[in-house]
Protein backbone atom coordinates (compact mmCIF):
# COMPACT_ATOMS: atom_id res chain seq x y z
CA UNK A 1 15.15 14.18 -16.25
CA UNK A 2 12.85 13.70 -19.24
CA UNK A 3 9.21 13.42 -20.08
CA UNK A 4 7.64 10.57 -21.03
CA UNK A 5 9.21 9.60 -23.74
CA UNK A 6 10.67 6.36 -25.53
CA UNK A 7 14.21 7.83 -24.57
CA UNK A 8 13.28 6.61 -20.79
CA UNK A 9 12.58 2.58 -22.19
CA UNK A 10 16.43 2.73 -23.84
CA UNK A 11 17.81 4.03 -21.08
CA UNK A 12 16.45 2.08 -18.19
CA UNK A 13 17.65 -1.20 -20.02
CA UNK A 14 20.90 0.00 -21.60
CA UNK A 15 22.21 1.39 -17.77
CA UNK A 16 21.39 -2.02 -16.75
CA UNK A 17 23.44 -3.90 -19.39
CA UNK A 18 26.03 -1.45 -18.68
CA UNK A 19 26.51 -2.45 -14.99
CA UNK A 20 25.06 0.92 -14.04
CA UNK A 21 22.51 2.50 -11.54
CA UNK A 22 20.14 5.28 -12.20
CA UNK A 23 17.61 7.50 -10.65
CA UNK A 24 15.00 9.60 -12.48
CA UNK A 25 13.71 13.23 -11.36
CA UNK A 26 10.73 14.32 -12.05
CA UNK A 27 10.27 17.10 -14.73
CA UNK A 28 10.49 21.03 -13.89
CA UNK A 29 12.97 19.78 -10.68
CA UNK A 30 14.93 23.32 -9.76
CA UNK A 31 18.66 23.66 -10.38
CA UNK A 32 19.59 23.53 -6.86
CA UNK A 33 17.75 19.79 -6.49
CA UNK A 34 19.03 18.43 -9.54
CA UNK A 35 22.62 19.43 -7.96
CA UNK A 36 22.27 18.20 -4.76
CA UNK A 37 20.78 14.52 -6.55
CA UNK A 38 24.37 14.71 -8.99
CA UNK A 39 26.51 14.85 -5.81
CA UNK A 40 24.93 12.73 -3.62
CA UNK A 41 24.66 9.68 -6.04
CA UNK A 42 28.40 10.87 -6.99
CA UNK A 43 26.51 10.38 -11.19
CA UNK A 44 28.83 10.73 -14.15
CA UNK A 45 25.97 11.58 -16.60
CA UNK A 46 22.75 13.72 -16.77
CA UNK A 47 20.07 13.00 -19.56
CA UNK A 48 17.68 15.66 -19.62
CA UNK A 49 14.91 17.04 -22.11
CA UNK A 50 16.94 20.22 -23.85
CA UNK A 51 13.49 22.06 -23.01
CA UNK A 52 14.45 21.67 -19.07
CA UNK A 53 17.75 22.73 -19.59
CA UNK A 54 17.96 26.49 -19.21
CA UNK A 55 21.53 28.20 -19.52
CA UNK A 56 21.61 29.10 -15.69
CA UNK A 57 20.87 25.66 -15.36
CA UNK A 58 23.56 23.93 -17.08
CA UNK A 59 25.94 26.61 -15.79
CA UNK A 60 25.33 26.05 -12.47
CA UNK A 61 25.28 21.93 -12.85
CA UNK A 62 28.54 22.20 -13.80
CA UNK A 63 29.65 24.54 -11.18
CA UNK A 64 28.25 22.71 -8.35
CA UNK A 65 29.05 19.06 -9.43
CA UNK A 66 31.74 17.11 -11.30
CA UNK A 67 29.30 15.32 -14.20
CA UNK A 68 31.44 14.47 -16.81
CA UNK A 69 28.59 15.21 -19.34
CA UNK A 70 25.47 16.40 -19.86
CA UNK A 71 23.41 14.30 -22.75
CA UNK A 72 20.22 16.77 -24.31
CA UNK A 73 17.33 14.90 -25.95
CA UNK A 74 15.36 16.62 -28.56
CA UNK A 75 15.34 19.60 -30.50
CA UNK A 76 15.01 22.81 -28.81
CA UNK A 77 18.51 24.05 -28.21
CA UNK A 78 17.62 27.46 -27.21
CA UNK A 79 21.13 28.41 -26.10
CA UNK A 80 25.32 27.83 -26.87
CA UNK A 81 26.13 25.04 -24.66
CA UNK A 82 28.56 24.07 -22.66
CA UNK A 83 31.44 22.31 -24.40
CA UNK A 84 30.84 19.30 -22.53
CA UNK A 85 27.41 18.86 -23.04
CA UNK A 86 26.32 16.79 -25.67
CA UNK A 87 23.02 16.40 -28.00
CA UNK A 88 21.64 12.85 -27.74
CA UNK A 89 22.83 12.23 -31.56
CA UNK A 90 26.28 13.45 -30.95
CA UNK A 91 26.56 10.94 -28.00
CA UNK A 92 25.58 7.69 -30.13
CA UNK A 93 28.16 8.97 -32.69
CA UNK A 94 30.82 8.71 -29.72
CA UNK A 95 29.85 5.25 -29.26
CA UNK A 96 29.75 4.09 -32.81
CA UNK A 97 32.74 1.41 -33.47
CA UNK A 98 33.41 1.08 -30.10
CA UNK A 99 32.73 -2.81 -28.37
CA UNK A 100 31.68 -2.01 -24.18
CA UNK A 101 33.12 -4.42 -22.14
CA UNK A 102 31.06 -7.11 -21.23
CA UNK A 103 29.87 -6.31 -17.43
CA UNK A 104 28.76 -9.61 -15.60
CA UNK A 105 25.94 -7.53 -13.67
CA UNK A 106 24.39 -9.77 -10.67
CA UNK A 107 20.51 -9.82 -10.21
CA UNK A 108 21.25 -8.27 -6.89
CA UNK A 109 23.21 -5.33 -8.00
CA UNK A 110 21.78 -1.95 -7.19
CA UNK A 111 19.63 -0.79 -10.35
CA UNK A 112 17.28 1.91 -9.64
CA UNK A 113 17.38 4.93 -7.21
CA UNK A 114 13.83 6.00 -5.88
CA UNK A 115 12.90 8.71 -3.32
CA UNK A 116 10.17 8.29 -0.66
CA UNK A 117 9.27 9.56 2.54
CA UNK A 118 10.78 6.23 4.61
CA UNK A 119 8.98 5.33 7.96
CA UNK A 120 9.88 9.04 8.92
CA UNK A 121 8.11 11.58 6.81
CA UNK A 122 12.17 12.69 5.85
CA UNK A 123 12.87 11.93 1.81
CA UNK A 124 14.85 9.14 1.02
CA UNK A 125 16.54 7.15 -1.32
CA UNK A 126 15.30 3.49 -2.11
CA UNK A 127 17.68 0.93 -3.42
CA UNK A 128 16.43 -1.41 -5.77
CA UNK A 129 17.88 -4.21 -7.75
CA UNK A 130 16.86 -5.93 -10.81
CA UNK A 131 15.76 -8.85 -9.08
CA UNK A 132 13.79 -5.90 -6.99
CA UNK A 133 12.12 -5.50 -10.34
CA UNK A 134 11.66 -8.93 -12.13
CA UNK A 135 9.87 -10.57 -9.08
CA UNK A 136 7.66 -7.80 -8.87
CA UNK A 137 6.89 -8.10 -12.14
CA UNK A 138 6.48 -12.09 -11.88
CA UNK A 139 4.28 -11.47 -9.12
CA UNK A 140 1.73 -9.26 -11.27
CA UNK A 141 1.94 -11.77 -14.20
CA UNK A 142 0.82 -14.73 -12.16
CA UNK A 143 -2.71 -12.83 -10.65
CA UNK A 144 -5.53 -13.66 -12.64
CA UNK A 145 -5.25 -10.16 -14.11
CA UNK A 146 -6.13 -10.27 -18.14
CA UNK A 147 -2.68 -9.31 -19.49
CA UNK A 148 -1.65 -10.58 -22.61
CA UNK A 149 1.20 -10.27 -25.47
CA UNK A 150 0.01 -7.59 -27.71
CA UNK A 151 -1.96 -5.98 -25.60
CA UNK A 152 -1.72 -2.01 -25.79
CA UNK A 153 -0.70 -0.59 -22.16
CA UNK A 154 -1.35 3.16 -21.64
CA UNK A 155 1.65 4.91 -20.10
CA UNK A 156 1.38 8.80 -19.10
CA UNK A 157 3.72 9.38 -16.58
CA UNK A 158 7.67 9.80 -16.51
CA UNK A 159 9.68 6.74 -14.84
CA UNK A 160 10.27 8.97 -11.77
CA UNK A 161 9.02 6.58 -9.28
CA UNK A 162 9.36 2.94 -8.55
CA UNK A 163 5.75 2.64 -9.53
CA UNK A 164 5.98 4.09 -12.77
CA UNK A 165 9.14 1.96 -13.49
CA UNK A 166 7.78 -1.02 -12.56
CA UNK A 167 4.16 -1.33 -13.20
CA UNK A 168 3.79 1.21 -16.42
CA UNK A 169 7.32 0.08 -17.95
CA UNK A 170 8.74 -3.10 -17.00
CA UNK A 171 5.77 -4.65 -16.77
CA UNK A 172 4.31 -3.89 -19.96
CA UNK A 173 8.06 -4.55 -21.37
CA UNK A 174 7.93 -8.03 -19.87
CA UNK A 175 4.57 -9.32 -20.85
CA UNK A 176 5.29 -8.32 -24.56
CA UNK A 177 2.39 -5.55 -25.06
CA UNK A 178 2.71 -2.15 -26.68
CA UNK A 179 3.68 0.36 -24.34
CA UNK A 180 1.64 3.63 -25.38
CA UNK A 181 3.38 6.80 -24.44
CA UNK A 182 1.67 9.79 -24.10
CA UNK A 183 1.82 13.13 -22.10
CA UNK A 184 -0.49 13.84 -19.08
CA UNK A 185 -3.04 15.96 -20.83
CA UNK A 186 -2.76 19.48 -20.72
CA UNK A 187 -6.60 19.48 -20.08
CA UNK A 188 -7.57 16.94 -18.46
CA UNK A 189 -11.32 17.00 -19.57
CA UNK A 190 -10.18 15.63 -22.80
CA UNK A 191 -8.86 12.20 -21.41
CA UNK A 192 -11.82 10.68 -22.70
CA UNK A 193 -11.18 11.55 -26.46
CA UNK A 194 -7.62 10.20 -25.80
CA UNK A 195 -8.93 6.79 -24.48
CA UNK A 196 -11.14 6.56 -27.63
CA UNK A 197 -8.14 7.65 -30.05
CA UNK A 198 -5.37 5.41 -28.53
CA UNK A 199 -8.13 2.47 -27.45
CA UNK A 200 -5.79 1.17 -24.76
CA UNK A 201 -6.45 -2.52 -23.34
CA UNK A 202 -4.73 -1.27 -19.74
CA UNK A 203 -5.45 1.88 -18.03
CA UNK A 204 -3.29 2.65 -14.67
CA UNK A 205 -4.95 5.98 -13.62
CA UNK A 206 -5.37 8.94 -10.84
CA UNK A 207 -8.87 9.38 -9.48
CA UNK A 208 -8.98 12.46 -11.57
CA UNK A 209 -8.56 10.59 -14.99
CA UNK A 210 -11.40 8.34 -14.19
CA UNK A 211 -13.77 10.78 -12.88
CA UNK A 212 -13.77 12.32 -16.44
CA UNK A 213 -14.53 8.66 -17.56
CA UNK A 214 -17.59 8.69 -15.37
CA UNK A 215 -18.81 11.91 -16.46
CA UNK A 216 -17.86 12.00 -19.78
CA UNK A 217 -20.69 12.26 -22.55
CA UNK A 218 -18.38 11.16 -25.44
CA UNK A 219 -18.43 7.32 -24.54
CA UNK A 220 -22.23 7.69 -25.18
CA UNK A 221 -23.22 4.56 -27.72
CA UNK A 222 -19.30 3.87 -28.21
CA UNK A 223 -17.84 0.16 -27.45
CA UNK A 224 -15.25 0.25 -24.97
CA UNK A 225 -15.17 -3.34 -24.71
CA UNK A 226 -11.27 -2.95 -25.72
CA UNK A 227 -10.73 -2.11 -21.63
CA UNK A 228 -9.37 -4.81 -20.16
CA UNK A 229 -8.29 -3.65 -17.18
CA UNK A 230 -8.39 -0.32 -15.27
CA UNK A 231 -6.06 0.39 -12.14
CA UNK A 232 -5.85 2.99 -9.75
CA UNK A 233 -3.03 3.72 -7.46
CA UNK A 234 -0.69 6.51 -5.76
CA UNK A 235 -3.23 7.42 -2.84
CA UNK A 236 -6.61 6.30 -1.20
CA UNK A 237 -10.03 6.26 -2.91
CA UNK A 238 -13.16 6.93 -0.81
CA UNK A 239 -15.89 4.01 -1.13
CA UNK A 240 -17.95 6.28 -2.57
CA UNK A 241 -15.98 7.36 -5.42
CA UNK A 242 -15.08 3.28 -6.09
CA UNK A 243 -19.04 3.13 -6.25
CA UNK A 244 -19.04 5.58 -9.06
CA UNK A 245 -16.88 3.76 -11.00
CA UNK A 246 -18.61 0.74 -10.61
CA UNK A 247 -21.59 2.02 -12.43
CA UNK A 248 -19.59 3.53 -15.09
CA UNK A 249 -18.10 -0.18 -16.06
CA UNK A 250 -22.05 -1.43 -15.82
CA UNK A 251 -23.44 1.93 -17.45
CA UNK A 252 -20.74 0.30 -20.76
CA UNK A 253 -21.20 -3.42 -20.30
CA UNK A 254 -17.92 -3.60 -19.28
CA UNK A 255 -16.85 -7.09 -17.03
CA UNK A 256 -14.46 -4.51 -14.74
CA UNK A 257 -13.57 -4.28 -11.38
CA UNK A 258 -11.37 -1.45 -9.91
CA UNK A 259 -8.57 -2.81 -9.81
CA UNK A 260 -5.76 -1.10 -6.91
CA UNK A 261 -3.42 -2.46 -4.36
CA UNK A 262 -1.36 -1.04 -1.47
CA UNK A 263 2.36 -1.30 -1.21
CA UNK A 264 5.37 0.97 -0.61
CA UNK A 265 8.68 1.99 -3.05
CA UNK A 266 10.66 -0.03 -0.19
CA UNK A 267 8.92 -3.32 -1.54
CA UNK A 268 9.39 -1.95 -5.16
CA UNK A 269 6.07 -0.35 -5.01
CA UNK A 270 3.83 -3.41 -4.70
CA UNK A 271 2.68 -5.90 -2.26
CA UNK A 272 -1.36 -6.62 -1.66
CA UNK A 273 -3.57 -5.81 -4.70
CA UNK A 274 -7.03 -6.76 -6.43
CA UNK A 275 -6.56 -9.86 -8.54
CA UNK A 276 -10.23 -10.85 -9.55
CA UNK A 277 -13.54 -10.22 -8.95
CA UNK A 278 -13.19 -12.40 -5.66
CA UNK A 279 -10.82 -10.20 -4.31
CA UNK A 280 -12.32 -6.85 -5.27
CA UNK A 281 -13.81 -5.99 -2.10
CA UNK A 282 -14.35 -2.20 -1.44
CA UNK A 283 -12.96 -0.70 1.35
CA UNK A 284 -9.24 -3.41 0.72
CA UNK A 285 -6.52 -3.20 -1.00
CA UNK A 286 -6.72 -6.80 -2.01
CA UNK A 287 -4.54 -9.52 -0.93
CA UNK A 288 -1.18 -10.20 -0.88
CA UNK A 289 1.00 -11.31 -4.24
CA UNK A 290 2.23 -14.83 -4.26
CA UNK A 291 5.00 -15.54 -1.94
CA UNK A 292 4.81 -12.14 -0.08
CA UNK A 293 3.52 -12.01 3.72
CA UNK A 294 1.56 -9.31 4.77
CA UNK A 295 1.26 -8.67 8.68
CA UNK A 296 0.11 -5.95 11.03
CA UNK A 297 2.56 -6.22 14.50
CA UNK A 298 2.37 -3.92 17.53
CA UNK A 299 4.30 -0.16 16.28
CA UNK A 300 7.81 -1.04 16.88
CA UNK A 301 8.01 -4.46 18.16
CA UNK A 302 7.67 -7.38 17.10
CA UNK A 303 4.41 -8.45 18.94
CA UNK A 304 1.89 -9.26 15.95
CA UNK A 305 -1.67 -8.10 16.43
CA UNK A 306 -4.62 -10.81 15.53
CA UNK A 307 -7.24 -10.67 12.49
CA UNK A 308 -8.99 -7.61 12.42
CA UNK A 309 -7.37 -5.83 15.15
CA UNK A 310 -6.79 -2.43 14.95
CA UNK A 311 -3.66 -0.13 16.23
CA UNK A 312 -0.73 -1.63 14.49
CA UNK A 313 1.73 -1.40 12.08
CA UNK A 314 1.44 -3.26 8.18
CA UNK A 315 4.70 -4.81 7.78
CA UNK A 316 6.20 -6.89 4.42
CA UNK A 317 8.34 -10.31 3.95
CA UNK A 318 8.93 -10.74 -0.09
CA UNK A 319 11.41 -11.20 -2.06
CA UNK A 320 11.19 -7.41 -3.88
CA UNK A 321 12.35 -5.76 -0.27
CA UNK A 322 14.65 -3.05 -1.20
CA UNK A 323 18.66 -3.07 -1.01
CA UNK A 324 18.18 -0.33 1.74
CA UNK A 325 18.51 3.52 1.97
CA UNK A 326 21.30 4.93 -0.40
CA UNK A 327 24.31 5.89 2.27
CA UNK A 328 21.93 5.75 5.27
CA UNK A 329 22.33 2.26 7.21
CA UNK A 330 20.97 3.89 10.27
CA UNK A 331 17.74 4.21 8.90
CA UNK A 332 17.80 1.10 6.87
CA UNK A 333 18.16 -0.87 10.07
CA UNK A 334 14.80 1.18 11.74
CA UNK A 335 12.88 -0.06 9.06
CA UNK A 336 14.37 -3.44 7.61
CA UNK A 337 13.95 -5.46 11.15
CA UNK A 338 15.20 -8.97 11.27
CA UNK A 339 12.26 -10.62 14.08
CA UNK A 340 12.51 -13.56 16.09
CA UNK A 341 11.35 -15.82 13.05
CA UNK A 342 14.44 -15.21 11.87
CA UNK A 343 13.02 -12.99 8.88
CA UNK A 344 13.46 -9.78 8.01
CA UNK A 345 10.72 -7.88 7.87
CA UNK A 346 9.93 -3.99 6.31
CA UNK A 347 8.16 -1.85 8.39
CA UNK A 348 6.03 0.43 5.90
CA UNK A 349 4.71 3.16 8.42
CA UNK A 350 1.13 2.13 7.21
CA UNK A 351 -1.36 1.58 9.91
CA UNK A 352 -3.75 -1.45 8.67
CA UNK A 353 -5.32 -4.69 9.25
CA UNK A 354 -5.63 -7.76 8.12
CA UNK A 355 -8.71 -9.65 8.44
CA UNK A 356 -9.45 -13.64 8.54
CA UNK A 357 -9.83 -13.97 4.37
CA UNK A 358 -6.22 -12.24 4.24
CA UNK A 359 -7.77 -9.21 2.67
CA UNK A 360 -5.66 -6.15 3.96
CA UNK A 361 -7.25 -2.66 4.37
CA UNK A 362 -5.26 0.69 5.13
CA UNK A 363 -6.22 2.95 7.74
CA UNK A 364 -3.59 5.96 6.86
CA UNK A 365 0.29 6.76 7.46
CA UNK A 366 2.20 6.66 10.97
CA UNK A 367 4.10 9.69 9.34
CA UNK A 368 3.18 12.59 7.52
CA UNK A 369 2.59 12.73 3.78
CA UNK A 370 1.16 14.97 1.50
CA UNK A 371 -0.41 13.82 -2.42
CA UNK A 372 -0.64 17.00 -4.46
CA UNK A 373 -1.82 16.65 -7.79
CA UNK A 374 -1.06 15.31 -10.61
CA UNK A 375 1.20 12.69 -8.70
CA UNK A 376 3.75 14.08 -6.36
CA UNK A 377 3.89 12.64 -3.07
CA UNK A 378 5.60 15.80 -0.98
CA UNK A 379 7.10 15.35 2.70
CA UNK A 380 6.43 18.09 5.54
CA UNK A 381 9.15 17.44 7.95
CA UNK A 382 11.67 18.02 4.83
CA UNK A 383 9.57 21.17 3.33
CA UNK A 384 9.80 22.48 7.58
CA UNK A 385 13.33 21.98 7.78
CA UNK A 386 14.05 23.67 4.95
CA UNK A 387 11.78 27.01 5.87
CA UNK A 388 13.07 26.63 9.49
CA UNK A 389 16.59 27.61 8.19
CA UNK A 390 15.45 31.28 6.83
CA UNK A 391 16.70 34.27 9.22
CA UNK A 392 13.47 34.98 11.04
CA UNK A 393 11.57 31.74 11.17
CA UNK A 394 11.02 30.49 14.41
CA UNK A 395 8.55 27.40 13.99
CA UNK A 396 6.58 25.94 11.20
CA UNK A 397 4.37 23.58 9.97
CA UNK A 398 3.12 22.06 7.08
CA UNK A 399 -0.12 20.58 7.02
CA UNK A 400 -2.09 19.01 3.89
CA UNK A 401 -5.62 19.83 3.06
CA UNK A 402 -8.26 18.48 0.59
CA UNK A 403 -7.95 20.09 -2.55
CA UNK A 404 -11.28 20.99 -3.79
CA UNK A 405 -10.47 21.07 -7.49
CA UNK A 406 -8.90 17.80 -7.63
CA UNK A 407 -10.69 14.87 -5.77
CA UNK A 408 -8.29 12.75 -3.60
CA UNK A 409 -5.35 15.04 -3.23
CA UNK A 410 -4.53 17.47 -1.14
CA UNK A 411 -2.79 21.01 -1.63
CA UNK A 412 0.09 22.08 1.59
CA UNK A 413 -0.41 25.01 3.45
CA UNK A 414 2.59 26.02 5.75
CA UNK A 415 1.92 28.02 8.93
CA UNK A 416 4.82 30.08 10.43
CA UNK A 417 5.96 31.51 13.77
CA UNK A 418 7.94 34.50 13.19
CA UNK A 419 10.72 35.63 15.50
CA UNK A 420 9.53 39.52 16.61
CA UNK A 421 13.15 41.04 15.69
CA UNK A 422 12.92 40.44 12.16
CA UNK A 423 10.08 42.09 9.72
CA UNK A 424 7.39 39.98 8.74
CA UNK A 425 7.38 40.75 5.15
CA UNK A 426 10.88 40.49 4.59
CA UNK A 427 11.03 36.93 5.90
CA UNK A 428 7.93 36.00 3.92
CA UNK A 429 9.70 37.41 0.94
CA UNK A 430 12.84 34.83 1.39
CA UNK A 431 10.67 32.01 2.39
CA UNK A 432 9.14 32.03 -0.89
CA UNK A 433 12.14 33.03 -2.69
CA UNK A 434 13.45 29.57 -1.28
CA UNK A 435 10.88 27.72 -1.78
CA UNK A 436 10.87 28.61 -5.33
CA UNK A 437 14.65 27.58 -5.39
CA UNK A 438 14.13 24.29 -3.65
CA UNK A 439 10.79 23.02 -4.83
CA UNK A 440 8.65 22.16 -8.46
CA UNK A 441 5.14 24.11 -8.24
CA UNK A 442 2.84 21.89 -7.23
CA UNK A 443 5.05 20.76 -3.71
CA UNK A 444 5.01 24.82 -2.40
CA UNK A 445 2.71 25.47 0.00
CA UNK A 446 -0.07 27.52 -1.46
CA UNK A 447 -0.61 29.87 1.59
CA UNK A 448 1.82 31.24 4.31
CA UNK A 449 -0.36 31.75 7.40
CA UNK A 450 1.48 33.36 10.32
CA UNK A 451 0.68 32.49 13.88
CA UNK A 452 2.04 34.11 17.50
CA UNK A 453 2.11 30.32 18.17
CA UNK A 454 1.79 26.81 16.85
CA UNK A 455 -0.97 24.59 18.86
CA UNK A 456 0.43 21.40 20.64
CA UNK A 457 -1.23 18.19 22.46
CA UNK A 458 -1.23 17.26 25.58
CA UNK A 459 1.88 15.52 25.27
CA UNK A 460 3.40 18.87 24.29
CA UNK A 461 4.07 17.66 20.62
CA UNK A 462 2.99 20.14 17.77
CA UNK A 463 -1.19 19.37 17.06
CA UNK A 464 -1.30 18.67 13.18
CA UNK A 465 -4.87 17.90 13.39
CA UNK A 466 -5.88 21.01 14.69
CA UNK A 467 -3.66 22.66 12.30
CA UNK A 468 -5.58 20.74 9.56
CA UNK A 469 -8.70 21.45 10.70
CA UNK A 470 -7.77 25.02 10.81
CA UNK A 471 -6.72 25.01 7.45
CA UNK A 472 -9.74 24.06 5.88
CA UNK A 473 -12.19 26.69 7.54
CA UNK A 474 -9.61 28.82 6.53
CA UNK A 475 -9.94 27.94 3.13
């Protein structure tokens, strides 16, 4: 669990040459989570900034779990630790003189642990391999994208995702530039003097970072001709917002298109993306990566829909398809399908289409997902099943709405059915008291709304869009 930080490009190579696996959480994760992820991965080490680490914390990690050791990294040591817990220097000592056995790792060998929503809205854990990561990373390198040995790559974000891992680290690891790490700005208006400090060739952003590009006044009579390439991914952009950037790259002289793409972390995080001007069409995600099939079939069959039709299901055949779901072959088999062509195909939960150029366009999710700002990806059904266990709650529901502050994301709101035997205020009181327990900031819902009843379809199943719409009259 650490920041951005150089500590995260040692790591993710030397657990690979040790034969190992690993899976990154995100920073400010509570206690209770970073438990639960120690026992259910059965992990024998935790590397975490010492600033996370809070003395409840580390007491209770080593109450709840068996890690073997807790490794600190950096200087802030605010407390006595543990005996078993060790400061990053005091753990290279231990290895010094001693030879690790030589581990004959296979290419298909589970690597990297990464959570997602699945095709059900419910978290889950991604297996991915290194092969998972080095045809990925092949793929990228043979678009007609302008990356180059030497090149400076702007990385802002922690490897907590398969994106990150992939596209921000591996990548840029791979096709020999100079990874540039550097922490999310604590205000984010002054992006613009960091892109003009650090003069990065790559920029993978939120649409947050470039809007402050667009509107930003220090660029005024500056080159930025040292932009190669800017990328935006994690969640949908509006046409109207890809227009806007569009004039910013003219307003600067700047031979740019947007790039983006659309894939899933069960295909390593990639797929379909923007690989030229030719295929920079607004309103697509691009077209598919070499060798990798993109096609839109009937929801849960295997009865593919024609060019341009609408109604179905995007599904993925390519050679970065994950392992499967950690311990869960249940729901591994729902959504890695072998079809009549004898292939096995991923079913994303993405409702698309594919039109007769092979440009692929995404219409939204079959489940429910929820992008809060700065780049959390939250699930409802696991935030309701939580709530649903407090003394008290009868329903709930968690719907997203637009966040007003931050274009393209959303903030949760959570209504609630109480039961009438219990006090209103005194269940309120726990549900936030769990919450608070279970989940970082920005994934709590930001308003508790209580209703006598929740509103339901026709079909008698609970009506999110109402709920949604609801939500932002309300607010």
């Amino acid at each position: 669990m650490l920041p951005a930080m150089s500590y995260e490009v040692f790591l993710f190579y030397a657990i690979d040459l040790a034969g190992g696996a690993m899976s990154f959480l995100p920073p400010e994760t509570p206690a209770e989570t970073i438990c639960k992820s120690i026992r259910d991965f059965s992990s024998d080490y935790l590397f975490i900034f010492d600033a996370f680490l809070t003395e409840e914390t580390e007491r209770r990690i080593y109450q709840a779990t068996d890690i073997k050791n807790i490794i600190t990294i950096g200087t802030t040591r605010h407390f006595e630790h543990d005996i078993k817990t060790l400061s990053w220097e005091r753990f290279i000592e231990k290895g010094a003189n001693i030879r690790a056995v030589k581990v004959l790792r296979n290419s298909a060998d589970l690597l990297f642990v990464a959570k997602t929503g699945g095709s059900t809205g419910e978290p889950k854990n991604v297996m991915l391999s290194d092969d998972n990561f080095n045809i990925l990373v092949h793929q990228y390198l043979h678009t007609q994208l302008p990356y180059g040995a030497g090149d400076r790559w702007l990385r802002l974000w922690p490897v907590f995702s398969a994106t990150a891992a992939v596209s921000s680290l591996h990548l840029a690891m791979c096709a020999g530039m100079e990874s540039v790490i550097r922490h999310f700005p604590v205000n984010i208006s002054d992006f613009d003097r960091m892109v003009l400090d650090e003069k990065p060739n790559h920029l993978i952003l939120i649409p947050q970072l470039l809007d402050v590009l667009e509107k930003s006044d220090l660029f005024a009579g500056k080159d930025l001709s040292f932009i190669k390439s800017v990328g935006c991914g994690g969640l949908s952009i509006t046409d109207g917002f890809e227009q806007r950037v569009d004039r910013f790259f003219k307003r600067y002289d700047l031979p740019l298109f947007l790039g983006y793409g659309w894939g899933c972390t069960e295909s390593a995080s990639g797929a379909a993306m923007r690989m030229n001007r030719e295929t920079a069409k607004i309103g697509y995600v691009g077209i598919p990566l070499v060798n990798t099939v993109v096609a839109v079939f009937e929801p849960d069959s295997e009865e593919e829909l024609e060019y341009g039709k609408e109604g179905g299901g995007l599904c993925i055949l390519s050679h970065t398809i994950m392992l499967g779901y950690y311990n869960d072959p249940e729901m591994t088999q729902r959504v890695l399908k072998r079809h009549k062509d004898g292939n096995i195909w991923l079913h994303t939960g993405d409702l698309g289409t594919v039109n007769e150029d092979g440009f692929v366009r995404v219409h939204g999710r079959m489940t429910r997902t929820i992008f809060v700002f700065p780049t959390a990806k939250i699930y409802p059904a696991a935030i309701e099943n939580i709530i649903s266990t407090v003394p008290g709650v009868k329903e709930t529901a968690v719907v997203g709405i637009p966040d007003q502050e931050h274009e393209g994301f959303e903030i949760p709101l959570c209504y609630l059915v109480y039961d009438k035997r219990y006090e209103e205020k005194t269940v309120l009181e726990s549900v936030h008291k769990l919450c608070k327990t279970a989940y970082m900031e920005c994934e709590r819902p930001k308003r508790f709304i209580p209703l006598t009843e929740l509103p339901l379809t026709e079909v008698g199943k609970i009506d999110y869009a109402a709920l949604e719409k609801s939500g932002r009259e309300m607010m």
